[in-house]
N, C-alpha and C. Protein backbone atom coordinates (compact mmCIF):
# COMPACT_ATOMS: atom_id res chain seq x y z
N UNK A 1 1.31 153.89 70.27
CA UNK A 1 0.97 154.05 71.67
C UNK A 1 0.72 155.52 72.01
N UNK A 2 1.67 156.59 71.73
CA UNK A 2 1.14 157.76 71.88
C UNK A 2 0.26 158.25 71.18
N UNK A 3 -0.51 157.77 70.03
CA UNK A 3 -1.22 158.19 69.35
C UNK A 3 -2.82 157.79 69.91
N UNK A 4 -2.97 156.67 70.97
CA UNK A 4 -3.70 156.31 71.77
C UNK A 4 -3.81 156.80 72.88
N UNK A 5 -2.94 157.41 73.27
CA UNK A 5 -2.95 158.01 75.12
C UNK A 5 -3.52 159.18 74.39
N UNK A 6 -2.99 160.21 73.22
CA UNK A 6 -3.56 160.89 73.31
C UNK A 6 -4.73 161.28 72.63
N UNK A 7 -5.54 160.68 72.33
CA UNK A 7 -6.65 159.99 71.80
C UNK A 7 -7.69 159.75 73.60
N UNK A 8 -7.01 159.45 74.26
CA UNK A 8 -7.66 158.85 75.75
C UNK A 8 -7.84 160.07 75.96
N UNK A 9 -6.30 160.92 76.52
CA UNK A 9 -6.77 162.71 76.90
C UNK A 9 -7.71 163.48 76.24
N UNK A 10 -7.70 163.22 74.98
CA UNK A 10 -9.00 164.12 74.38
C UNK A 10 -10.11 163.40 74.71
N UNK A 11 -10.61 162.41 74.97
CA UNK A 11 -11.98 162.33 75.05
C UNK A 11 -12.10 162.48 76.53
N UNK A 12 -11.45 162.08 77.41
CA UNK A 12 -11.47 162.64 78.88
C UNK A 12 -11.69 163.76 78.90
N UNK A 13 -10.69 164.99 77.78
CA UNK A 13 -11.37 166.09 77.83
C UNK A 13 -12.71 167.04 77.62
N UNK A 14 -13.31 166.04 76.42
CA UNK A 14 -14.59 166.03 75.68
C UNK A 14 -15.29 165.63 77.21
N UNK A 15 -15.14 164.86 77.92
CA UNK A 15 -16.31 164.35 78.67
C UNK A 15 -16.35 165.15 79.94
N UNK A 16 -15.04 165.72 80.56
CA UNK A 16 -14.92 166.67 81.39
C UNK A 16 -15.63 168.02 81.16
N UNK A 17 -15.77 168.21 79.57
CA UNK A 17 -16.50 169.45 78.95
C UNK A 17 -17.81 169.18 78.90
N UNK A 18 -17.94 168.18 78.45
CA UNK A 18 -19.61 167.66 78.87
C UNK A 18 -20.01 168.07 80.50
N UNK A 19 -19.45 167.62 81.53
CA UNK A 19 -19.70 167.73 82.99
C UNK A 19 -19.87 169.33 83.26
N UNK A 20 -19.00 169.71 82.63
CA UNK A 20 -19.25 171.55 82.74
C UNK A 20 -20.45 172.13 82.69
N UNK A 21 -20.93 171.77 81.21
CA UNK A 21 -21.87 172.57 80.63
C UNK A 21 -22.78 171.84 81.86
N UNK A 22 -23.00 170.64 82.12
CA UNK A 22 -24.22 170.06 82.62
C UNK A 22 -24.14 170.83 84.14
N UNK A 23 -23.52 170.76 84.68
CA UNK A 23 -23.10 171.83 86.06
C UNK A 23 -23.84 173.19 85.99
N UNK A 24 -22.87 173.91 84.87
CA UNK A 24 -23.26 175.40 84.17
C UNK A 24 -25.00 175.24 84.40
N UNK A 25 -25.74 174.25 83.41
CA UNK A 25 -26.91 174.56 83.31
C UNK A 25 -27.43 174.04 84.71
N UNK A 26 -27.49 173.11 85.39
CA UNK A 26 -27.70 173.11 86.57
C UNK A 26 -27.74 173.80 87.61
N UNK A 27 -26.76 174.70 87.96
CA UNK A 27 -26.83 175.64 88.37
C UNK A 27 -27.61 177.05 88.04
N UNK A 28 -28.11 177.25 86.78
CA UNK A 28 -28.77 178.04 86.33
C UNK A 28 -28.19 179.02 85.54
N UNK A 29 -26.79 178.97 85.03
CA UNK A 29 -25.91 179.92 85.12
C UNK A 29 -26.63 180.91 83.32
N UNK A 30 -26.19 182.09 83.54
CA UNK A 30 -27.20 182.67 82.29
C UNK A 30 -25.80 183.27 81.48
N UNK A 31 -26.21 183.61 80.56
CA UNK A 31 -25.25 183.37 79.25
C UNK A 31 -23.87 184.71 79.83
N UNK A 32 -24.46 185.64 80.11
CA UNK A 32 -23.82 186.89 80.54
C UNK A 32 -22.72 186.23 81.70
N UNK A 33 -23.17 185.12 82.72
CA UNK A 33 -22.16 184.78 83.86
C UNK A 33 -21.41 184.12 82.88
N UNK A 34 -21.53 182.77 82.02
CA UNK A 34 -20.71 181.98 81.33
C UNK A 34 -19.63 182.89 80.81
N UNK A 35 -19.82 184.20 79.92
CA UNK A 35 -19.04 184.99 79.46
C UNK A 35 -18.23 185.72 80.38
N UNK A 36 -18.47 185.49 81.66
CA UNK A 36 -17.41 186.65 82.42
C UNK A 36 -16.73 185.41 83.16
N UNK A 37 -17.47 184.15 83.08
CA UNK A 37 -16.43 182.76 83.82
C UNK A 37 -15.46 182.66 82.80
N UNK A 38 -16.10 182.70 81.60
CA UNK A 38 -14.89 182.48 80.59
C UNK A 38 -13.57 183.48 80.51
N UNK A 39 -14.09 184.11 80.98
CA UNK A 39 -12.54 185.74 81.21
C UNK A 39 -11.86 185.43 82.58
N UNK A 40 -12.69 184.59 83.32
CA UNK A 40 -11.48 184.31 84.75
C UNK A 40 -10.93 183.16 84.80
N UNK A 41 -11.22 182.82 83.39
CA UNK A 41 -10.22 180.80 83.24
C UNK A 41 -8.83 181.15 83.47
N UNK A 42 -8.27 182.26 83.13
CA UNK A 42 -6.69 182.25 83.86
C UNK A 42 -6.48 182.48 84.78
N UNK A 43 -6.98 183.08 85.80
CA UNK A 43 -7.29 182.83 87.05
C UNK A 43 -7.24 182.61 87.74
N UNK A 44 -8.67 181.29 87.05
CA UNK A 44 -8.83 180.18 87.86
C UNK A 44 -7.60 179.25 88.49
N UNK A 45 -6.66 179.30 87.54
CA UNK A 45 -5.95 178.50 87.28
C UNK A 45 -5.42 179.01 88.67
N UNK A 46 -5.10 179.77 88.70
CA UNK A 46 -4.39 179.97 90.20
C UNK A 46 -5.31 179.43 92.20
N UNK A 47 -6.75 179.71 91.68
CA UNK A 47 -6.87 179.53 92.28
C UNK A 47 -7.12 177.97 92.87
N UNK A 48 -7.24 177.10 91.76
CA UNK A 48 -6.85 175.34 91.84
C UNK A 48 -5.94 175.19 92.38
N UNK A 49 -4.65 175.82 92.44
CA UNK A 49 -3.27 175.65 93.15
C UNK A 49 -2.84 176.67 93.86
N UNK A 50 -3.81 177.10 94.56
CA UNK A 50 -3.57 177.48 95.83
C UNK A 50 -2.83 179.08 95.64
N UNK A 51 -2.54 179.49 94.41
CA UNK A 51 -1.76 180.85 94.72
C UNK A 51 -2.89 181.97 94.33
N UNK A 52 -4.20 181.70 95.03
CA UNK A 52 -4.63 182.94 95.24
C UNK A 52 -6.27 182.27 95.63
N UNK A 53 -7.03 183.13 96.46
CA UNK A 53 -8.30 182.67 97.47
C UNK A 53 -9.40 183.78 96.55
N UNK A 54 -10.65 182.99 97.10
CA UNK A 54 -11.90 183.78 96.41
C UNK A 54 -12.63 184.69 97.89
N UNK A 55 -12.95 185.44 97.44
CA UNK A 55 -13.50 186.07 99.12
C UNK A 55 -14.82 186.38 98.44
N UNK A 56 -15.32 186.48 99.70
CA UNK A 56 -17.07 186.73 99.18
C UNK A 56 -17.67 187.79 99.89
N UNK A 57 -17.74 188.89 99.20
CA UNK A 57 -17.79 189.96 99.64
C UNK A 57 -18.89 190.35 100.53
N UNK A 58 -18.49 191.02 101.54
CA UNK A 58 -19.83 191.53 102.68
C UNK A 58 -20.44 192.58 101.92
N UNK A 59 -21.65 193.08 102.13
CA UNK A 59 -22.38 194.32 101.75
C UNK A 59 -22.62 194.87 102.93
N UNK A 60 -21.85 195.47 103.77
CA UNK A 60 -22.35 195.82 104.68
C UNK A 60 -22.72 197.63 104.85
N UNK A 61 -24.29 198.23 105.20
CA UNK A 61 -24.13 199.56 104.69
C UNK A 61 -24.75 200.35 106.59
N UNK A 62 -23.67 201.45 107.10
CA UNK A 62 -23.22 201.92 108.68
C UNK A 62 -24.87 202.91 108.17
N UNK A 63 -25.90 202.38 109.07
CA UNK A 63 -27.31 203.91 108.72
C UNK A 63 -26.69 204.33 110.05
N UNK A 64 -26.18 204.69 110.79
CA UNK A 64 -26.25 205.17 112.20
C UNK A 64 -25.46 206.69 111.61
N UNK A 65 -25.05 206.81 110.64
CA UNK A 65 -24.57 207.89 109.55
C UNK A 65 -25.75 208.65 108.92
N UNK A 66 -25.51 210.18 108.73
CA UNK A 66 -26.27 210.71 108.12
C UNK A 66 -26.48 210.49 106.63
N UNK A 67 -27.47 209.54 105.79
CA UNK A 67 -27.59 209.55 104.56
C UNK A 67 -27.44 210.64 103.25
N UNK A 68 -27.08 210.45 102.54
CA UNK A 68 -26.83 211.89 101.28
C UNK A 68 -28.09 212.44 101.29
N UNK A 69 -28.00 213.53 101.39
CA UNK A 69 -29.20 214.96 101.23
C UNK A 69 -28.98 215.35 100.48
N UNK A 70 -30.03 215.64 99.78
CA UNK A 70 -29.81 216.29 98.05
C UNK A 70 -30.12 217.59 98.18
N UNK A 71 -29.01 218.44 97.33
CA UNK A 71 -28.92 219.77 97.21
C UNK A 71 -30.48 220.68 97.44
N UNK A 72 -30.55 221.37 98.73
CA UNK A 72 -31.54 222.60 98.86
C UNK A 72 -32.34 221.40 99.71
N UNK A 73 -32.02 219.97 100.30
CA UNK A 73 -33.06 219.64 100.84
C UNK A 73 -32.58 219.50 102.52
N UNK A 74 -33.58 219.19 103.21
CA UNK A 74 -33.47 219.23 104.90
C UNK A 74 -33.49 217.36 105.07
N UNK A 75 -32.34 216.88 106.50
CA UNK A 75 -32.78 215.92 107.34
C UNK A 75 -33.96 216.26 107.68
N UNK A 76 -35.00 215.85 107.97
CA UNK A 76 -36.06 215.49 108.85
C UNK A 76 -35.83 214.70 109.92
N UNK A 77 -35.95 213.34 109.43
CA UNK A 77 -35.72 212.23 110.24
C UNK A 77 -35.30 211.19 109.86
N UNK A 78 -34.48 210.90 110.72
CA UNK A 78 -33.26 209.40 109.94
C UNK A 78 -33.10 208.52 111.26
N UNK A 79 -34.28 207.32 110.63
CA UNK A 79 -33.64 205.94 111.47
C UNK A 79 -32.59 205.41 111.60
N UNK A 80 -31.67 205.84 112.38
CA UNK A 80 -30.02 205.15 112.48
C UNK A 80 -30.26 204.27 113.08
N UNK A 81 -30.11 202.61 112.44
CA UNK A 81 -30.33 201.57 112.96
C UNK A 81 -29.47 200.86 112.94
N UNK A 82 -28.14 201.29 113.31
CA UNK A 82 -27.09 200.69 113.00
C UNK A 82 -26.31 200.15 111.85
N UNK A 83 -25.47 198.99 111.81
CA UNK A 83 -25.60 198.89 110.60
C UNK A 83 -25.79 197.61 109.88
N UNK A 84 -26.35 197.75 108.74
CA UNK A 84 -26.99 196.52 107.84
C UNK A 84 -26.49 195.53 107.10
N UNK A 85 -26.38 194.47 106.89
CA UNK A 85 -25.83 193.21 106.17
C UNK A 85 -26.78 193.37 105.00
N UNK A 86 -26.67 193.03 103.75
CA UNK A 86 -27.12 193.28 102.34
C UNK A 86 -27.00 191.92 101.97
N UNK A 87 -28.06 190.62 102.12
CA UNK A 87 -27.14 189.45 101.96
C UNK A 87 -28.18 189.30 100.43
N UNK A 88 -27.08 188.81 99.66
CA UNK A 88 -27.43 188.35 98.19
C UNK A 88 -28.04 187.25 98.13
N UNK A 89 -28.55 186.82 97.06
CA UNK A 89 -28.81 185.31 96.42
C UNK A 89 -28.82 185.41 94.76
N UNK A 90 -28.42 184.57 94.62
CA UNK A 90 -28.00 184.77 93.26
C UNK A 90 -27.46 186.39 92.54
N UNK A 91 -26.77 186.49 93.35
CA UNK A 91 -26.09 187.61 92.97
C UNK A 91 -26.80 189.06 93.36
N UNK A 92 -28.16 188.92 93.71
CA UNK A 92 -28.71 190.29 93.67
C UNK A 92 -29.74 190.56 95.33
N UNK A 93 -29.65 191.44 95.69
CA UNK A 93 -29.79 191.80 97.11
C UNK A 93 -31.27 190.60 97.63
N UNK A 94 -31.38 190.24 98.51
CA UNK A 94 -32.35 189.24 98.92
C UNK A 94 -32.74 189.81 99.87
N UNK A 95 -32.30 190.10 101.16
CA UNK A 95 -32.71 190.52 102.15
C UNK A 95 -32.05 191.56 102.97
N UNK A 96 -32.32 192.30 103.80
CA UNK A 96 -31.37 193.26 104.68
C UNK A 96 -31.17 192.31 106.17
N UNK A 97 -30.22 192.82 106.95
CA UNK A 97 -30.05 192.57 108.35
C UNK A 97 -29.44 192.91 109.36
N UNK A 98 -29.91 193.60 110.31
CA UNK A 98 -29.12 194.35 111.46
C UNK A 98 -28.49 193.55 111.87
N UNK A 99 -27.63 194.31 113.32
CA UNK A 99 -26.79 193.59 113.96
C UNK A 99 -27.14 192.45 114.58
N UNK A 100 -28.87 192.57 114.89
CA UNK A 100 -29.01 191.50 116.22
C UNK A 100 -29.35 190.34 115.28
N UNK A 101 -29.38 190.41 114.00
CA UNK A 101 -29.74 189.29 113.13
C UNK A 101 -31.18 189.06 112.44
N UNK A 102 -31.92 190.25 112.99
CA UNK A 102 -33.40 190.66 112.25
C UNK A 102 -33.76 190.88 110.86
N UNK A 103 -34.18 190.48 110.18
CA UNK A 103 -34.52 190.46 108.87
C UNK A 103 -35.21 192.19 108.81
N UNK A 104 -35.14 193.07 107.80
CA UNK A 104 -35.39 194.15 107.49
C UNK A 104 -35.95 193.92 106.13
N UNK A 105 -37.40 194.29 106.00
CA UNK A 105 -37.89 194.48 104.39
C UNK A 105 -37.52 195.47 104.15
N UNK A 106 -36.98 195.58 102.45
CA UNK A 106 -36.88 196.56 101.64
C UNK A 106 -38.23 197.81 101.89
N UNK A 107 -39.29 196.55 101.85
CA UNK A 107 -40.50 198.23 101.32
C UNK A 107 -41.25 198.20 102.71
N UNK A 108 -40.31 197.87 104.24
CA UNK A 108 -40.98 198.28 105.18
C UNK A 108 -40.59 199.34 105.90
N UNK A 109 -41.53 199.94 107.04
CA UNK A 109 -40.85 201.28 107.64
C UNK A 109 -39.19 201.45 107.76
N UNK A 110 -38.52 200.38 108.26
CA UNK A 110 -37.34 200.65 108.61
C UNK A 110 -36.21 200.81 107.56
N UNK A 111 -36.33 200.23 106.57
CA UNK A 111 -34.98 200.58 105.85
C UNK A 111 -34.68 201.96 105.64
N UNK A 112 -33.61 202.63 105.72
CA UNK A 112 -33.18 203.90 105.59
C UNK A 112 -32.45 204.96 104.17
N UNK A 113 -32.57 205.57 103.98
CA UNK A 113 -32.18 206.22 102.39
C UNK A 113 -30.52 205.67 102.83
N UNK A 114 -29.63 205.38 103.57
CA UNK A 114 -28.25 204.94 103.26
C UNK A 114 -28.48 203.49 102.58
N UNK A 115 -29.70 202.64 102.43
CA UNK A 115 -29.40 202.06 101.81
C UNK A 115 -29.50 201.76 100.14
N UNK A 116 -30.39 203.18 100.24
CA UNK A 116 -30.58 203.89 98.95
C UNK A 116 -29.47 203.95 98.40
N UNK A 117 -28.71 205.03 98.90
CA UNK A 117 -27.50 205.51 98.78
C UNK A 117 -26.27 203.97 98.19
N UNK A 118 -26.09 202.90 98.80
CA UNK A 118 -25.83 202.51 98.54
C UNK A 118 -26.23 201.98 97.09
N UNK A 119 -27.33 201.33 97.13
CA UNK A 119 -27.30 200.40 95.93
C UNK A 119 -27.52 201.73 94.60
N UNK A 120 -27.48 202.57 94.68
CA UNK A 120 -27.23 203.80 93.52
C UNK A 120 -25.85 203.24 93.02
N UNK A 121 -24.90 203.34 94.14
CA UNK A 121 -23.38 203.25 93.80
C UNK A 121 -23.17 201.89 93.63
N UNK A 122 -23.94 200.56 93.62
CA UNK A 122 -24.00 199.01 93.37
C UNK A 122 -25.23 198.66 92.68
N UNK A 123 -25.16 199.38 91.64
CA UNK A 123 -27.12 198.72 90.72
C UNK A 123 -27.10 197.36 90.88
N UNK A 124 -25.97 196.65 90.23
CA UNK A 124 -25.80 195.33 89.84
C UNK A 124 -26.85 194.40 90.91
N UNK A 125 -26.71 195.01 92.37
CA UNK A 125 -27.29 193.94 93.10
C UNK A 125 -28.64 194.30 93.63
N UNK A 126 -29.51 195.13 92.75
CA UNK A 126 -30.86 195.29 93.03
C UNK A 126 -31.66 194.43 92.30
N UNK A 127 -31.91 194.18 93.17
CA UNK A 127 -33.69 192.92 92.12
C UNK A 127 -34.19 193.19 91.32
N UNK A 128 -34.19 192.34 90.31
CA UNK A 128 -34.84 193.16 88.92
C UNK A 128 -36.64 192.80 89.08
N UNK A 129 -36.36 192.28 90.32
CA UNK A 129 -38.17 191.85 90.31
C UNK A 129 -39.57 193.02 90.42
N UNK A 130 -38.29 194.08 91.31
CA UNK A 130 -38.95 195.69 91.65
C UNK A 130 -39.18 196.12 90.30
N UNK A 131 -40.04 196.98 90.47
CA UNK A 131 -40.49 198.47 89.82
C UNK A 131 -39.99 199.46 90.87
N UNK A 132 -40.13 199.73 92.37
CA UNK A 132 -39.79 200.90 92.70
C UNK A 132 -39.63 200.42 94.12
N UNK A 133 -38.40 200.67 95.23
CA UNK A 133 -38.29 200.51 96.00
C UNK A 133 -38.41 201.77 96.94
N UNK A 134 -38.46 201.46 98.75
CA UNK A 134 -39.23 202.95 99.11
C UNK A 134 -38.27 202.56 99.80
N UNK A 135 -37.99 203.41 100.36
CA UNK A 135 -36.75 203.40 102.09
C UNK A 135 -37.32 205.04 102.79
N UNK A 136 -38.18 204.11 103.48
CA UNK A 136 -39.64 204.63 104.76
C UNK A 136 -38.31 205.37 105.53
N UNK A 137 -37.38 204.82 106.12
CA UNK A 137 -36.83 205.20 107.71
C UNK A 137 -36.29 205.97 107.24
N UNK A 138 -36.43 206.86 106.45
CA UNK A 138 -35.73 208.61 106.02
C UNK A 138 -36.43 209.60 106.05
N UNK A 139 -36.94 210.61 106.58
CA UNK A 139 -37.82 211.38 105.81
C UNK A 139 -37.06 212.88 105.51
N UNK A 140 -37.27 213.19 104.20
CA UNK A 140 -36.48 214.83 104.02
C UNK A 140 -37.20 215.67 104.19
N UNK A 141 -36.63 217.08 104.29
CA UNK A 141 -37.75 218.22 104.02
C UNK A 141 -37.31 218.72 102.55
N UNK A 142 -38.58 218.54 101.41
CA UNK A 142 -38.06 218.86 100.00
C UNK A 142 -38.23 220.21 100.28
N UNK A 143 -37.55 221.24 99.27
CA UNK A 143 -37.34 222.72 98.93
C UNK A 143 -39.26 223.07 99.21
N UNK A 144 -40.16 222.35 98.39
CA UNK A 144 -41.43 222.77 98.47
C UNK A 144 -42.05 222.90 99.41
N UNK A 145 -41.08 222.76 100.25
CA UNK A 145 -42.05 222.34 102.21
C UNK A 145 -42.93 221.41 102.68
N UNK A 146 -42.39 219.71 101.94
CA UNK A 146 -43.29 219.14 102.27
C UNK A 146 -42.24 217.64 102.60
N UNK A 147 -42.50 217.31 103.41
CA UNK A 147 -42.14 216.19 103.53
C UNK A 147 -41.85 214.88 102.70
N UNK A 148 -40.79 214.14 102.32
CA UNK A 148 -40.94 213.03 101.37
C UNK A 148 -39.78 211.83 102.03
N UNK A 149 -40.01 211.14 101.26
CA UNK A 149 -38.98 210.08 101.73
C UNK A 149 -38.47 209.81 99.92
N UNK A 150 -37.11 208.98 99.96
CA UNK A 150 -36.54 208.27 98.69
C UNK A 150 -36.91 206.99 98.19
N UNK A 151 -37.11 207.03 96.94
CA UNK A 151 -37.48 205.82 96.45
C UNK A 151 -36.16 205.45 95.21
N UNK A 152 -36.35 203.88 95.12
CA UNK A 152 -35.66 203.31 93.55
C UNK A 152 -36.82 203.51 92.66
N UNK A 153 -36.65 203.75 91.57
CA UNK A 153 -37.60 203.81 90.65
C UNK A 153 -36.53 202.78 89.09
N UNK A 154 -37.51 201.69 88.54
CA UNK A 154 -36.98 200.86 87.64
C UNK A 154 -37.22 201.53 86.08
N UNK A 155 -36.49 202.28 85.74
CA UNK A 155 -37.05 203.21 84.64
C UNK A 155 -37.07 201.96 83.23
N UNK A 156 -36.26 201.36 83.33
CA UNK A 156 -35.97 200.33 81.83
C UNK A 156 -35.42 198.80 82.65
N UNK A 157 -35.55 197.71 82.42
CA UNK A 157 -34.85 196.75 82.81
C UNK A 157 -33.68 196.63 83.53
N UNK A 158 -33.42 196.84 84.53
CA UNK A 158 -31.52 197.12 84.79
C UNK A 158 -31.38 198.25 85.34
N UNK A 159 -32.00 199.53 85.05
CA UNK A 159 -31.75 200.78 85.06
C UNK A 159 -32.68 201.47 86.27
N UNK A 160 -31.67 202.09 87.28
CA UNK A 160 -32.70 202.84 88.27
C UNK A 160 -32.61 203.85 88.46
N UNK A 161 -33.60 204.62 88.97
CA UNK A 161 -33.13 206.23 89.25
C UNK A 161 -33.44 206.24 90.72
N UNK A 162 -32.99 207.63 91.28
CA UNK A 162 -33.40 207.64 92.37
C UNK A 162 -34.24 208.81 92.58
N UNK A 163 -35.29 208.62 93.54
CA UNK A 163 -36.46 209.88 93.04
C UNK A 163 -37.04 210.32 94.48
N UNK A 164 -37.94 210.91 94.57
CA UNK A 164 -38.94 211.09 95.68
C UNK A 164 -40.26 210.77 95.91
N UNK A 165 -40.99 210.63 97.10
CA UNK A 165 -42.30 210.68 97.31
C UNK A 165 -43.10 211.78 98.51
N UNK A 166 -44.09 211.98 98.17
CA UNK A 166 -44.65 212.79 99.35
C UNK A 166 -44.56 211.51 100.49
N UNK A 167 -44.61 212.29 101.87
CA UNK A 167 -45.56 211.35 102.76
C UNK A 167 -46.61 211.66 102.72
């Protein structure tokens, strides 16, 4: 008899492992997430029984702040537009959004070099779909005397720098 019950638990377990993977791939999940789910299986465990919660983090970035100025350069002009919601999808930045709930494009006039600033210090959640992102609502005065604003620039897959442009 116990050699049958536990004979039952293992294939319940086999088939519960089946449901995983089919989930996993359903969801889309890519080999790199599987490997870091697999490091929070102890965890998890806590969080099934209640002794500990998942929070889902805000991105929220204050432009009504003066953005980082890079050594020898001038403010010009900085759209302080309050401040911005960074909302993800699938893990990596999707859209911006002010207070009143307005959608903000990345590569339109308004986004501001603080949100530059930010995703420098958070790569993880920039779109790998870019080559080069602009953030218009800044403009510096470079050392050369000419006006520019900040851009992302996608130097290798993953990898960004942060650079300049004339206006």
């Amino acid at each position: 008899m116990t050699a049958t019950l536990q004979s039952l638990k293992q294939q319940n377990m086999k088939s519960e492992i089946v449901k995983l993977i089919a989930a996993l791939k359903k969801e889309r999940y890519k080999p790199e997430e599987v490997a870091k789910l697999r490091q929070l299986l102890p965890r998890l465990r806590d969080i099934i029984y209640g002794r500990a919660e998942v929070m889902v983090v805000k991105h929220v970035v204050d432009c009504n702040i003066d953005p980082v100025v890079p050594e020898d350069w001038k403010l010009h002009r900085h759209n302080g537009i309050g401040k911005l919601e960074l909302e993800l999808k699938n893990g990596k930045l999707h859209r911006l959004v002010d207070e009143r709930g307005r959608r903000i494009s990345l590569n339109r006039r308004r986004a501001p070099a603080n949100v530059l600033d930010y995703l420098v210090a958070s790569p993880h959640i920039i779109p790998d779909d870019r080559e080069t992102i602009y953030f218009r609502g800044t403009e510096f005065l470079h050392p050369g005397k000419f006006i520019c604003i900040r851009v992302l620039i996608q130097s290798a897959p993953g990898h960004w720098m942060a650079h300049h442009m004339k206006v």
